[in-house]
PDB file of N, CA and C in Angstrom:
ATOM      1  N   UNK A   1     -15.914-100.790  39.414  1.00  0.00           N
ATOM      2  CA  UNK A   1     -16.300-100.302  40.717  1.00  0.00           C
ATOM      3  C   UNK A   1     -16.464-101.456  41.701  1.00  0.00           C
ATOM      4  N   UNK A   2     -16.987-102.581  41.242  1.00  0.00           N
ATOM      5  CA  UNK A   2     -17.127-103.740  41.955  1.00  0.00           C
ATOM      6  C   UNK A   2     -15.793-104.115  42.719  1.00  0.00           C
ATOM      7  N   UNK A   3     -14.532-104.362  41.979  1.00  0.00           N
ATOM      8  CA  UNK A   3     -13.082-104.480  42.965  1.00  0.00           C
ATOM      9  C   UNK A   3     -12.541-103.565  43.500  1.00  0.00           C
ATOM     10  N   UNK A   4     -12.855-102.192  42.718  1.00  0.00           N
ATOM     11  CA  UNK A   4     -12.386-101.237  43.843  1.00  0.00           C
ATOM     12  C   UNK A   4     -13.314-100.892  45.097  1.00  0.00           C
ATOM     13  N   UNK A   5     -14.138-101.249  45.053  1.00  0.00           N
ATOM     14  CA  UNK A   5     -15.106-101.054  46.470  1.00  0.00           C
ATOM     15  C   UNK A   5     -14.773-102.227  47.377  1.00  0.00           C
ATOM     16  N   UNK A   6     -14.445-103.559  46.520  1.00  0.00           N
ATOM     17  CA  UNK A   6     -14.253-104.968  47.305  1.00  0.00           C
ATOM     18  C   UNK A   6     -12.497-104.800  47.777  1.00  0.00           C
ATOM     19  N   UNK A   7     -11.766-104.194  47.045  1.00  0.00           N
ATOM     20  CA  UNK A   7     -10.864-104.142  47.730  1.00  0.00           C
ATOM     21  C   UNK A   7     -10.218-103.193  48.718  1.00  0.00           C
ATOM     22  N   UNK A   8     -11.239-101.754  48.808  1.00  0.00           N
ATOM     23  CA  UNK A   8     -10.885-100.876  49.563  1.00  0.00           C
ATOM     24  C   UNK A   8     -10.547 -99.573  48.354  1.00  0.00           C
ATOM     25  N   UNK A   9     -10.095 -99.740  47.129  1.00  0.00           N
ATOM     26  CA  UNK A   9      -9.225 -99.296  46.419  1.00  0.00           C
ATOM     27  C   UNK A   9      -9.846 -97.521  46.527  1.00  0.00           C
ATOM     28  N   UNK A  10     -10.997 -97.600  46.139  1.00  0.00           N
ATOM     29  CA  UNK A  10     -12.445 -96.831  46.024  1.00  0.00           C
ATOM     30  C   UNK A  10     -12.050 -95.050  47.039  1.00  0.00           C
ATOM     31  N   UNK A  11     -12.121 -95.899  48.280  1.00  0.00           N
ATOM     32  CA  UNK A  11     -11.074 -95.060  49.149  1.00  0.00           C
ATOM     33  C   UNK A  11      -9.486 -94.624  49.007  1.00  0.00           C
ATOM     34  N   UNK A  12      -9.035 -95.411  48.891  1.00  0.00           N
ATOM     35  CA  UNK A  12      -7.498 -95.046  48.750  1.00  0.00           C
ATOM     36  C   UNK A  12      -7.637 -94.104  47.452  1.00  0.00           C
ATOM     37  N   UNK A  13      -7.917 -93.958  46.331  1.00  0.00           N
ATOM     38  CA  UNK A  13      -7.935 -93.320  45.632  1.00  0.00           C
ATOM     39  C   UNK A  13      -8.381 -91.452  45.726  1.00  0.00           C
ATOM     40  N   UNK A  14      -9.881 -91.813  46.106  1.00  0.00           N
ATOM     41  CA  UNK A  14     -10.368 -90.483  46.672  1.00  0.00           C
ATOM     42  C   UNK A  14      -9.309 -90.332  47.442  1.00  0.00           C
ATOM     43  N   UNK A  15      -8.975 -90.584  48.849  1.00  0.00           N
ATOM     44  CA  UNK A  15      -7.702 -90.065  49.205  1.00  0.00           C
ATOM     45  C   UNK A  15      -6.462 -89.440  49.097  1.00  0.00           C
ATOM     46  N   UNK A  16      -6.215 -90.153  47.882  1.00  0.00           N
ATOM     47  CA  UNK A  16      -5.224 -89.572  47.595  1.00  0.00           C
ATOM     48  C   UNK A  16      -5.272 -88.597  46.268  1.00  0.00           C
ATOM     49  N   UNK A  17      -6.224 -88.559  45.613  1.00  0.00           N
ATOM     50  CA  UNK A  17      -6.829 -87.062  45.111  1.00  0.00           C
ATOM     51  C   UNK A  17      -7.096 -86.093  45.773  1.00  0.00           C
ATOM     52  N   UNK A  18      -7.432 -86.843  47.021  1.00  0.00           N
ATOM     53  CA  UNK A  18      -7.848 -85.023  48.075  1.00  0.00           C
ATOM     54  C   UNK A  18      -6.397 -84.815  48.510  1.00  0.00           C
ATOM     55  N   UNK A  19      -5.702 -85.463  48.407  1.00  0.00           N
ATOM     56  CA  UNK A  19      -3.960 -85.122  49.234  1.00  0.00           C
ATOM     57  C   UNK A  19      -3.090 -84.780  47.975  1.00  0.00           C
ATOM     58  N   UNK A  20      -3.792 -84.278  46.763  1.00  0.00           N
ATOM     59  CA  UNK A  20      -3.332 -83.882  46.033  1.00  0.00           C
ATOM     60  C   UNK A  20      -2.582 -84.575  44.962  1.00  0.00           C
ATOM     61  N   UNK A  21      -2.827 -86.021  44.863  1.00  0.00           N
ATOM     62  CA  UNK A  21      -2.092 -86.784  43.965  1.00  0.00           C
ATOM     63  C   UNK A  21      -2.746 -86.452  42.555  1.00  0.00           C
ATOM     64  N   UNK A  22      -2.105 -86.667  41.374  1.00  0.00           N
ATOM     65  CA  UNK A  22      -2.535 -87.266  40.167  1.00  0.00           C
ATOM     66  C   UNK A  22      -3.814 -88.389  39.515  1.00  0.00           C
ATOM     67  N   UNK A  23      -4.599 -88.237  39.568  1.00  0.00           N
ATOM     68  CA  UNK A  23      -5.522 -89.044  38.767  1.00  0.00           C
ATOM     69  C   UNK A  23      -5.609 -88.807  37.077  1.00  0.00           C
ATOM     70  N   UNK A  24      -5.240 -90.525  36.400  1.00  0.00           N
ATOM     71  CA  UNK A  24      -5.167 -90.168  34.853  1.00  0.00           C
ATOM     72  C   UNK A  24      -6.298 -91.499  34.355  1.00  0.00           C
ATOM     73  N   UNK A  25      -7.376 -91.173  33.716  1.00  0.00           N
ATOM     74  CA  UNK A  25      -7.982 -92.507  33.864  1.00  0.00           C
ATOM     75  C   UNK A  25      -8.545 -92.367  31.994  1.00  0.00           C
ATOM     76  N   UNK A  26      -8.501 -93.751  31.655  1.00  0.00           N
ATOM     77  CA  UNK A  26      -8.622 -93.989  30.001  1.00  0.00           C
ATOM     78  C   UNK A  26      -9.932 -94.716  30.154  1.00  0.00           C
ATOM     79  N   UNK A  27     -11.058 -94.731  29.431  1.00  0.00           N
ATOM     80  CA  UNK A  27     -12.187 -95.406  29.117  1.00  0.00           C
ATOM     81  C   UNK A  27     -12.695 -96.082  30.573  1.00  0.00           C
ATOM     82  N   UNK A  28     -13.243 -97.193  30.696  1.00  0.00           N
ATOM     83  CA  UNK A  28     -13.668 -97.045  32.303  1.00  0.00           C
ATOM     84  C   UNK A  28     -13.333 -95.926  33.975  1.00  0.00           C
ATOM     85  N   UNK A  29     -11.556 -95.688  33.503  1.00  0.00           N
ATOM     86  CA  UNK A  29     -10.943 -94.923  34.063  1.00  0.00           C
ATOM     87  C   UNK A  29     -11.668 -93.856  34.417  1.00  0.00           C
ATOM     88  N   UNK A  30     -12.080 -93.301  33.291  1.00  0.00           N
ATOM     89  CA  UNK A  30     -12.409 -92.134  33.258  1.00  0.00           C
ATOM     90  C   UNK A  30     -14.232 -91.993  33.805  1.00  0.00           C
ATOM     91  N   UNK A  31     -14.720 -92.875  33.302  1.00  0.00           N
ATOM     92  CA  UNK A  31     -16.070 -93.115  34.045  1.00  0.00           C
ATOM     93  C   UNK A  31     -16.054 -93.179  35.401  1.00  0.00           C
ATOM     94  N   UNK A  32     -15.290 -94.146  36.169  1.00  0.00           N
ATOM     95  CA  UNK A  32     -15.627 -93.965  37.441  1.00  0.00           C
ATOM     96  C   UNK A  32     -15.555 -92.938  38.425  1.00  0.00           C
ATOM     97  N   UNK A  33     -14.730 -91.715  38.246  1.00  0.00           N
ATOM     98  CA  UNK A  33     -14.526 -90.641  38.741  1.00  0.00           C
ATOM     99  C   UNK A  33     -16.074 -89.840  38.690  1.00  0.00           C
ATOM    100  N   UNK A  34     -16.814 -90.151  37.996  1.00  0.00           N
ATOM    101  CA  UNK A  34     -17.887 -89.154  37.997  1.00  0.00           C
ATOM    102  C   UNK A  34     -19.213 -89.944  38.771  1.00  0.00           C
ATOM    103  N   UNK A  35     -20.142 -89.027  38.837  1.00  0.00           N
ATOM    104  CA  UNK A  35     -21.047 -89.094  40.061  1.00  0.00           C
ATOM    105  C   UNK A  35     -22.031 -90.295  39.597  1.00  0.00           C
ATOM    106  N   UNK A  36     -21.746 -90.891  38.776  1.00  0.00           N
ATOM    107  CA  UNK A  36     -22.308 -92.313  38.591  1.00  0.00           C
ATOM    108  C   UNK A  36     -21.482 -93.308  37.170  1.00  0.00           C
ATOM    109  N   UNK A  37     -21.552 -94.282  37.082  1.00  0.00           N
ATOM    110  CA  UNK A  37     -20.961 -95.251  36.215  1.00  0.00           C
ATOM    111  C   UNK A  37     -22.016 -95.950  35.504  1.00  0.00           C
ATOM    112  N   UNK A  38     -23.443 -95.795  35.638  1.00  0.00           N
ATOM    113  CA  UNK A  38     -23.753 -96.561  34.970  1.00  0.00           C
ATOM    114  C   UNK A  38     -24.677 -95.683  33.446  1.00  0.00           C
ATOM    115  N   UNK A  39     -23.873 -94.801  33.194  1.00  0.00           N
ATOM    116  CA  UNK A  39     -23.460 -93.842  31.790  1.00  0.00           C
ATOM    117  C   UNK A  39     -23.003 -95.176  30.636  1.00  0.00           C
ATOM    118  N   UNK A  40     -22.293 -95.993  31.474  1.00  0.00           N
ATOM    119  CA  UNK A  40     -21.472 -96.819  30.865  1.00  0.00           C
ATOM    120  C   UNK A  40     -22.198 -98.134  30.386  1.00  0.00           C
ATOM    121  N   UNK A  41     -22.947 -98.111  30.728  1.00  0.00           N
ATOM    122  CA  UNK A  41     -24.499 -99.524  30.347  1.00  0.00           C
ATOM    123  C   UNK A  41     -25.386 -98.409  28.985  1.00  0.00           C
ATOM    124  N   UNK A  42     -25.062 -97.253  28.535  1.00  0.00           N
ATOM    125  CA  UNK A  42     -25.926 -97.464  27.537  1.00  0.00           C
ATOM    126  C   UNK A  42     -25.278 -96.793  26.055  1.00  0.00           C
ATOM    127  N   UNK A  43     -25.777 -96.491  25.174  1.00  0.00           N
ATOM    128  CA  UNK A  43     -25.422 -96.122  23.508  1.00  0.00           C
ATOM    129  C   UNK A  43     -25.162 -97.494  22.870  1.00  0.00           C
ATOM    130  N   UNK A  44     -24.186 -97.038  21.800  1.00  0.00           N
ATOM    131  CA  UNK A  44     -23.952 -98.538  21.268  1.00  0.00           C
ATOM    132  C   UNK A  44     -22.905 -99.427  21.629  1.00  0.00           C
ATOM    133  N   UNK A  45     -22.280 -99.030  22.281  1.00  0.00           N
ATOM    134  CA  UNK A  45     -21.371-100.236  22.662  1.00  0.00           C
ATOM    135  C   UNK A  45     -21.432-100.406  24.488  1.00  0.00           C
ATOM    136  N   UNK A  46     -22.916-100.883  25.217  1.00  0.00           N
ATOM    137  CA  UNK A  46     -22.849-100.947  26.315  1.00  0.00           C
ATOM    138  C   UNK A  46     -21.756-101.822  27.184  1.00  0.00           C
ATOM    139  N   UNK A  47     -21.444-101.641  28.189  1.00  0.00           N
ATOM    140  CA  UNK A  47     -20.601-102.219  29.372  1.00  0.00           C
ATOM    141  C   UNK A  47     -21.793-103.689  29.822  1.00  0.00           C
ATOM    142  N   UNK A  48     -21.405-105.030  29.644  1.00  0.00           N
ATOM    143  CA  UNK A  48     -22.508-105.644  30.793  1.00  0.00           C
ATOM    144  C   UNK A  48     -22.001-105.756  32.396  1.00  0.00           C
ATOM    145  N   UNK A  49     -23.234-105.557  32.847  1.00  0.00           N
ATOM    146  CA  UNK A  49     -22.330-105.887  34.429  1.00  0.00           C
ATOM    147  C   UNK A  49     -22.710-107.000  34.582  1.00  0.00           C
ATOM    148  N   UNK A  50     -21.306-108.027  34.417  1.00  0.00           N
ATOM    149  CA  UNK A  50     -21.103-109.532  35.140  1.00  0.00           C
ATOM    150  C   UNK A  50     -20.837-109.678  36.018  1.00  0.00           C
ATOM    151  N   UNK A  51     -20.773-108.586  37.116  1.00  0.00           N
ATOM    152  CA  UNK A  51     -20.570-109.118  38.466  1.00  0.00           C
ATOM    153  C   UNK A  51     -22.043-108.597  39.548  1.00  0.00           C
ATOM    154  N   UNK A  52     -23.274-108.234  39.051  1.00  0.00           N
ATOM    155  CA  UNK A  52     -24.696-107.566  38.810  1.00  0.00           C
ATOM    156  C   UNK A  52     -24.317-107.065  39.897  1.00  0.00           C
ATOM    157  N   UNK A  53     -23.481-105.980  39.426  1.00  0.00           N
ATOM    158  CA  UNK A  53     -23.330-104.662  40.599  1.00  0.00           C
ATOM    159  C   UNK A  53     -24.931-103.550  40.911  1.00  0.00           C
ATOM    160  N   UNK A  54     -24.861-103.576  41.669  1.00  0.00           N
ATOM    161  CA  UNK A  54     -26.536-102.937  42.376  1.00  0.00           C
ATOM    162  C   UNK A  54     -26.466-101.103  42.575  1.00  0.00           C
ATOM    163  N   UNK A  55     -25.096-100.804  42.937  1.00  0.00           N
ATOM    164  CA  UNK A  55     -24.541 -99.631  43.541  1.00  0.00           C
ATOM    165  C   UNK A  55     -23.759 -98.818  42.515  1.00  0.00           C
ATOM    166  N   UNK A  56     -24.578 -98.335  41.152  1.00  0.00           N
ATOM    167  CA  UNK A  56     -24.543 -97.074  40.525  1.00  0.00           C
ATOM    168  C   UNK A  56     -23.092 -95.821  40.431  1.00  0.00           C
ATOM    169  N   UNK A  57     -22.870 -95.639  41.409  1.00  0.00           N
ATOM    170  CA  UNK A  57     -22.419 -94.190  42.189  1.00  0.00           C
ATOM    171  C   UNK A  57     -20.736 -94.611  41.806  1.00  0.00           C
ATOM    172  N   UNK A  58     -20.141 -93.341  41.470  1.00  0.00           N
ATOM    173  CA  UNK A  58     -18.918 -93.476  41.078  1.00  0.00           C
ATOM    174  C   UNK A  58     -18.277 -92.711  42.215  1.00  0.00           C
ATOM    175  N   UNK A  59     -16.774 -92.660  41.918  1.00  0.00           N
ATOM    176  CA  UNK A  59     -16.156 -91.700  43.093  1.00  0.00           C
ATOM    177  C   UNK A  59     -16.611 -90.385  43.094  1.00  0.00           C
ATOM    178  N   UNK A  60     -16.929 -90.096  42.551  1.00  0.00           N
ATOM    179  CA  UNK A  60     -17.933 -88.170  43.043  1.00  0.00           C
ATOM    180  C   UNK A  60     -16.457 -87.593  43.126  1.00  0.00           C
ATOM    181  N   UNK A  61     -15.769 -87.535  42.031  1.00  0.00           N
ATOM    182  CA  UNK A  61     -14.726 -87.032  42.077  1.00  0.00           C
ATOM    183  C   UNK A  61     -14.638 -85.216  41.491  1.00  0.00           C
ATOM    184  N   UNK A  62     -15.612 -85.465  40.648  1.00  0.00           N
ATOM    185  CA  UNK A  62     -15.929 -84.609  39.558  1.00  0.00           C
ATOM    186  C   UNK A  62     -17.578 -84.401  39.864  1.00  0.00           C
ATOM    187  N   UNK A  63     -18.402 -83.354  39.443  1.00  0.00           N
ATOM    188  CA  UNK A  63     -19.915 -83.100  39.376  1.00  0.00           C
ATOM    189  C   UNK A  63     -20.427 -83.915  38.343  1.00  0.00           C
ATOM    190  N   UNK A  64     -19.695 -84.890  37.579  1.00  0.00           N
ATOM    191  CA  UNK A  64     -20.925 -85.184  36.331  1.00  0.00           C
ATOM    192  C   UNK A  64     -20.326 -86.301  35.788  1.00  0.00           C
ATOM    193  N   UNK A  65     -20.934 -86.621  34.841  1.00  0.00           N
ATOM    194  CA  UNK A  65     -20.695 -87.575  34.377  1.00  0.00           C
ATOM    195  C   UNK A  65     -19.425 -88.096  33.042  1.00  0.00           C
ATOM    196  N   UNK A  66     -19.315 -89.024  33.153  1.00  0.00           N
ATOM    197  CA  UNK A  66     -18.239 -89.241  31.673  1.00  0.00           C
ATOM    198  C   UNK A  66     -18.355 -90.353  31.302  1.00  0.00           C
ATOM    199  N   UNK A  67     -18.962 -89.783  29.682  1.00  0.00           N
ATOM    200  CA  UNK A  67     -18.892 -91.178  28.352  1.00  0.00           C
ATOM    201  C   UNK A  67     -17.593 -90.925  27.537  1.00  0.00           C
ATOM    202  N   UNK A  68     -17.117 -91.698  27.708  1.00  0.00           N
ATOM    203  CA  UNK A  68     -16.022 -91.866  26.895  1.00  0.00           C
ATOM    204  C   UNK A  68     -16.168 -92.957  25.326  1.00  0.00           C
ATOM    205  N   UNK A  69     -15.387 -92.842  24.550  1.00  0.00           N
ATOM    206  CA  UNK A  69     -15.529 -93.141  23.265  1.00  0.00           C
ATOM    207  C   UNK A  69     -16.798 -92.434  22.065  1.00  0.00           C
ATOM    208  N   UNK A  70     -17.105 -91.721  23.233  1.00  0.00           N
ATOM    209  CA  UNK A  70     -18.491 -90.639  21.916  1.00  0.00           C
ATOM    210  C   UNK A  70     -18.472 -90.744  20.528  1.00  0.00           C
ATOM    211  N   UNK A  71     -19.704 -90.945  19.854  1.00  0.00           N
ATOM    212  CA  UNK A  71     -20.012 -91.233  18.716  1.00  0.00           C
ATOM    213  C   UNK A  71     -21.271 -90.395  19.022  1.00  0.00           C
ATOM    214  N   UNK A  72     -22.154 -89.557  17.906  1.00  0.00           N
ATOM    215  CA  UNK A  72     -23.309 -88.577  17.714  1.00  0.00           C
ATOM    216  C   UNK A  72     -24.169 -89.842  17.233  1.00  0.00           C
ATOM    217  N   UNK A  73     -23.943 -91.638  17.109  1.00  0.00           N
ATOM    218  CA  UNK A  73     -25.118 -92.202  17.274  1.00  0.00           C
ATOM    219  C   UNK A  73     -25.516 -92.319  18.412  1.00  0.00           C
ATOM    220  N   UNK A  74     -24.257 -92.065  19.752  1.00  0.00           N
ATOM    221  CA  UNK A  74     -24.941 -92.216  21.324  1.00  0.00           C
ATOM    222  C   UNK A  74     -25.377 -91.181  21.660  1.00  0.00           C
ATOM    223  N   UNK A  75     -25.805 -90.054  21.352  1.00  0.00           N
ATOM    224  CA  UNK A  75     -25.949 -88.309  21.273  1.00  0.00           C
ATOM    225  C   UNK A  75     -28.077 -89.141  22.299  1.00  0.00           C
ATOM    226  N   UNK A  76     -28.294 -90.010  21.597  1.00  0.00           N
ATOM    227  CA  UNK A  76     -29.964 -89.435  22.264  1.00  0.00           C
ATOM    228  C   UNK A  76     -29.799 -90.147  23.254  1.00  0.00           C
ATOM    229  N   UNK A  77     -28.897 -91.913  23.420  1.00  0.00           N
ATOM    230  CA  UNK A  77     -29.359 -92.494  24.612  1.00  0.00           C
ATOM    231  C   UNK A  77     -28.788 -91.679  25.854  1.00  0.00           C
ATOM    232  N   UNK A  78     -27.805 -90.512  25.333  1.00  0.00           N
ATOM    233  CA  UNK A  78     -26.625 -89.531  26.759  1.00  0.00           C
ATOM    234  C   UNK A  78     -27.624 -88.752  26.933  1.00  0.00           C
ATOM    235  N   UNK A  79     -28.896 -88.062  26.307  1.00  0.00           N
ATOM    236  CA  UNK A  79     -29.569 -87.128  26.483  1.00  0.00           C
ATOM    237  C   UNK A  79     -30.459 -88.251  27.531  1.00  0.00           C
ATOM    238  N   UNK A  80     -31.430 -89.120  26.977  1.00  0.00           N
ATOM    239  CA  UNK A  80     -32.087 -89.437  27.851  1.00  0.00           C
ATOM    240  C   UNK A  80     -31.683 -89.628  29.286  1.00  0.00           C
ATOM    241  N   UNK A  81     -29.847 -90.265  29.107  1.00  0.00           N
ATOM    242  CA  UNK A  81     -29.694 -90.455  30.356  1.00  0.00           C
ATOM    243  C   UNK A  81     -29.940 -89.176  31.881  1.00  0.00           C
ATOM    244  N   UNK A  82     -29.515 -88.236  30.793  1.00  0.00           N
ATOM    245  CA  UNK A  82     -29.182 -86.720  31.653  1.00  0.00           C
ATOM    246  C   UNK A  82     -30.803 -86.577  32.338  1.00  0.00           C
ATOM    247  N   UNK A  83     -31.656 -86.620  31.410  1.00  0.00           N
ATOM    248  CA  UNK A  83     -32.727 -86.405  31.912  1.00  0.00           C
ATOM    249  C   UNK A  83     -33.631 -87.049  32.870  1.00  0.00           C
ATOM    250  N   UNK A  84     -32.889 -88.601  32.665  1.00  0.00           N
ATOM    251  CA  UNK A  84     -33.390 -89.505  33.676  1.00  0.00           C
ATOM    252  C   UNK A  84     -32.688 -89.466  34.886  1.00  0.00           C
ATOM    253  N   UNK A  85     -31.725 -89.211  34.934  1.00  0.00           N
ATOM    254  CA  UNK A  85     -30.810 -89.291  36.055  1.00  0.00           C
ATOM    255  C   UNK A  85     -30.295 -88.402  36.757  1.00  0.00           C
ATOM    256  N   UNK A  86     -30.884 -87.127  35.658  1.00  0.00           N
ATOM    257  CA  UNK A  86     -30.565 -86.013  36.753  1.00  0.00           C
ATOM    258  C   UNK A  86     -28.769 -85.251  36.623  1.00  0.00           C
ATOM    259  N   UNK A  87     -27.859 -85.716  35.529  1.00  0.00           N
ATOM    260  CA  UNK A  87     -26.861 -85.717  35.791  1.00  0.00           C
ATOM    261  C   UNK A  87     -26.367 -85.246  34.253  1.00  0.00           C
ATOM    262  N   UNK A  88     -25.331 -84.181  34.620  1.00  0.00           N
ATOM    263  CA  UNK A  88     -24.785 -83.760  33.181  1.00  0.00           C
ATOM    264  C   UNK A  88     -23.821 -84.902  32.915  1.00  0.00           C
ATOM    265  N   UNK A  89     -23.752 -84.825  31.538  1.00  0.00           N
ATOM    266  CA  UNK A  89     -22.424 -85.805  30.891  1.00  0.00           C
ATOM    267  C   UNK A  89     -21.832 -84.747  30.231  1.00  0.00           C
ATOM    268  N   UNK A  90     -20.361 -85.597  30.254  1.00  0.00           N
ATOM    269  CA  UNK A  90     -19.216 -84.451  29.291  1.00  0.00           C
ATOM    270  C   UNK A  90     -19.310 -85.855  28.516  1.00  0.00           C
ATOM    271  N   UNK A  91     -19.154 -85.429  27.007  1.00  0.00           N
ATOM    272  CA  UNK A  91     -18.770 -86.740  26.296  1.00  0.00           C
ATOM    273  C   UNK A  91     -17.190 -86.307  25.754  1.00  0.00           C
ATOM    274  N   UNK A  92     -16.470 -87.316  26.033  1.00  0.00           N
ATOM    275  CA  UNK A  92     -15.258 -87.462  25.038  1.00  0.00           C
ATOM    276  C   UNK A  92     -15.162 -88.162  24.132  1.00  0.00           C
ATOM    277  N   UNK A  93     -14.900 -87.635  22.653  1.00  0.00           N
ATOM    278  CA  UNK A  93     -14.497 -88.701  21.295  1.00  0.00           C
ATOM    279  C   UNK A  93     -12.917 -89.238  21.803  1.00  0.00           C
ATOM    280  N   UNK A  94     -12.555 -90.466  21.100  1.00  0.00           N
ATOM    281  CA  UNK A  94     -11.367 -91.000  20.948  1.00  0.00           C
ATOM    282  C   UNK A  94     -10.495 -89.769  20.631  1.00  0.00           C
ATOM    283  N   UNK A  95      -9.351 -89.759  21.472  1.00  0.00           N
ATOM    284  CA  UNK A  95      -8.500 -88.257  21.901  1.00  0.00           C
ATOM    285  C   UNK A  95      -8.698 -87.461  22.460  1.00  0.00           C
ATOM    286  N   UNK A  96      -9.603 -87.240  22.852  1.00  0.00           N
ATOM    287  CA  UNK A  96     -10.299 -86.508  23.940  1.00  0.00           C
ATOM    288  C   UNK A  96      -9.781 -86.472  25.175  1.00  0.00           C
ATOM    289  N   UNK A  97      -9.582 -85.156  25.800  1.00  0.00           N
ATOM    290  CA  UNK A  97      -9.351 -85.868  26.965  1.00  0.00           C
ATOM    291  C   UNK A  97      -9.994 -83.958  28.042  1.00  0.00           C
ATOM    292  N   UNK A  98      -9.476 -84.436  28.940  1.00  0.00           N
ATOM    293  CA  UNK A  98     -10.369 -83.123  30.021  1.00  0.00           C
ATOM    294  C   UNK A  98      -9.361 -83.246  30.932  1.00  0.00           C
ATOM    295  N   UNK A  99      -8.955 -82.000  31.259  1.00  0.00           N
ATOM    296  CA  UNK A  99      -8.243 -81.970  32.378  1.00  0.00           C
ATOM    297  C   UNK A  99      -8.750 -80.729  33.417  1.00  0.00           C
ATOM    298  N   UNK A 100      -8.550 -81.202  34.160  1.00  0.00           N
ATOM    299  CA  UNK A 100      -9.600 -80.556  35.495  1.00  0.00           C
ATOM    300  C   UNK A 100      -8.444 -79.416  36.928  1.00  0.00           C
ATOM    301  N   UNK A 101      -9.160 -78.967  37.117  1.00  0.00           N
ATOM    302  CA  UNK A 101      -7.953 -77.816  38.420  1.00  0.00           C
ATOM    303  C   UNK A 101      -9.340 -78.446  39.708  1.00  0.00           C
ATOM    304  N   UNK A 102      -8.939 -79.147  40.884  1.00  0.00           N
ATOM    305  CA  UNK A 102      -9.674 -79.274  41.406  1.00  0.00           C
ATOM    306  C   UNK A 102      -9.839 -78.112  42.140  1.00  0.00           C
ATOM    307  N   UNK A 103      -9.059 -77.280  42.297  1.00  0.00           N
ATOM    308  CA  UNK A 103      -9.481 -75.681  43.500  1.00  0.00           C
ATOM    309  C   UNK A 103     -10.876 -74.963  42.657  1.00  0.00           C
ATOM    310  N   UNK A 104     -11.075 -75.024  41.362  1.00  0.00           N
ATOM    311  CA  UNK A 104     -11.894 -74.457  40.723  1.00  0.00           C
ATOM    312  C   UNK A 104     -12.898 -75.289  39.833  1.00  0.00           C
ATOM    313  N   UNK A 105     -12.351 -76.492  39.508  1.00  0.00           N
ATOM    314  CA  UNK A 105     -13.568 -77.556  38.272  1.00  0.00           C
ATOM    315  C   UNK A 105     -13.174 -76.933  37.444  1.00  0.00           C
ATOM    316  N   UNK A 106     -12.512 -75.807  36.853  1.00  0.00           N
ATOM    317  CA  UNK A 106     -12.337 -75.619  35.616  1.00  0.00           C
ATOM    318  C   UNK A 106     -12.143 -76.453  34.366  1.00  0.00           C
ATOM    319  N   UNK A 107     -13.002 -76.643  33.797  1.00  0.00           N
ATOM    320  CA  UNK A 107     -12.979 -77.876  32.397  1.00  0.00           C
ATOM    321  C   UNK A 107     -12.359 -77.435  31.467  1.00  0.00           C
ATOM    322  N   UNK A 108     -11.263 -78.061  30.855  1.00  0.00           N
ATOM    323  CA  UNK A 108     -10.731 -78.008  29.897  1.00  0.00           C
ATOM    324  C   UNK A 108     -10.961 -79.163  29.400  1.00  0.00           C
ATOM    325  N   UNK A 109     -11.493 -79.108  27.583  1.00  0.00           N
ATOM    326  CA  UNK A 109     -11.964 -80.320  26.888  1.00  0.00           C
ATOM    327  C   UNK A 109     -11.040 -80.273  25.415  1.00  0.00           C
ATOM    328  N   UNK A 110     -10.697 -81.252  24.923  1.00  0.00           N
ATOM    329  CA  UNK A 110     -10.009 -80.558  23.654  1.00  0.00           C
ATOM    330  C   UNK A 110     -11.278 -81.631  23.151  1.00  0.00           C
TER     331      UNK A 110
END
């Protein structure tokens, strides 16, 4: 989130999701689309932020959140998060994936 906000990217993207383009995003990918990123700082294999990003908030592309690589040992730190933060998570295991209809949010999860 740090270079796409520093480079503008942040925007161009939302943009061109609302103009109807394609968004396909793999492990961070997929985090930043949802209404915060820092999902991604906790369970067992946290993200560090080396660039001590301050600003949380993902593209609000989607209502919620996304952990990607799910394991049921990160099952309590995703609960606490929800509860602290106010924010549902979808978790995806490795293969996982969600594909979304933006006219409706309809979730499809395999």
């Amino acid at each position: 989130m740090y270079f796409l906000r520093k480079t503008g990217w942040d925007k161009i993207i939302k943009n061109l999701v609302k103009n109807g383009c394609f968004y396909f995003g793999i492990s961070a990918g997929s985090v930043i689309v949802g209404k915060r990123i820092d999902i991604a700082n906790i369970g067992s294999n946290p993200d560090e932020n080396i660039v001590n990003l301050k600003n949380y908030k993902g593209l609000k592309l989607v209502p919620f959140c996304i952990y990607p690589h799910y394991t049921k040992k990160d099952e309590e730190a995703i609960k606490d998060f929800e509860i602290k933060k106010k924010c549902k998570v979808i978790r995806l295991k490795d293969g996982d994936f969600i594909l979304l209809n933006n006219r409706d949010l309809n979730l499809e999860q395999k």
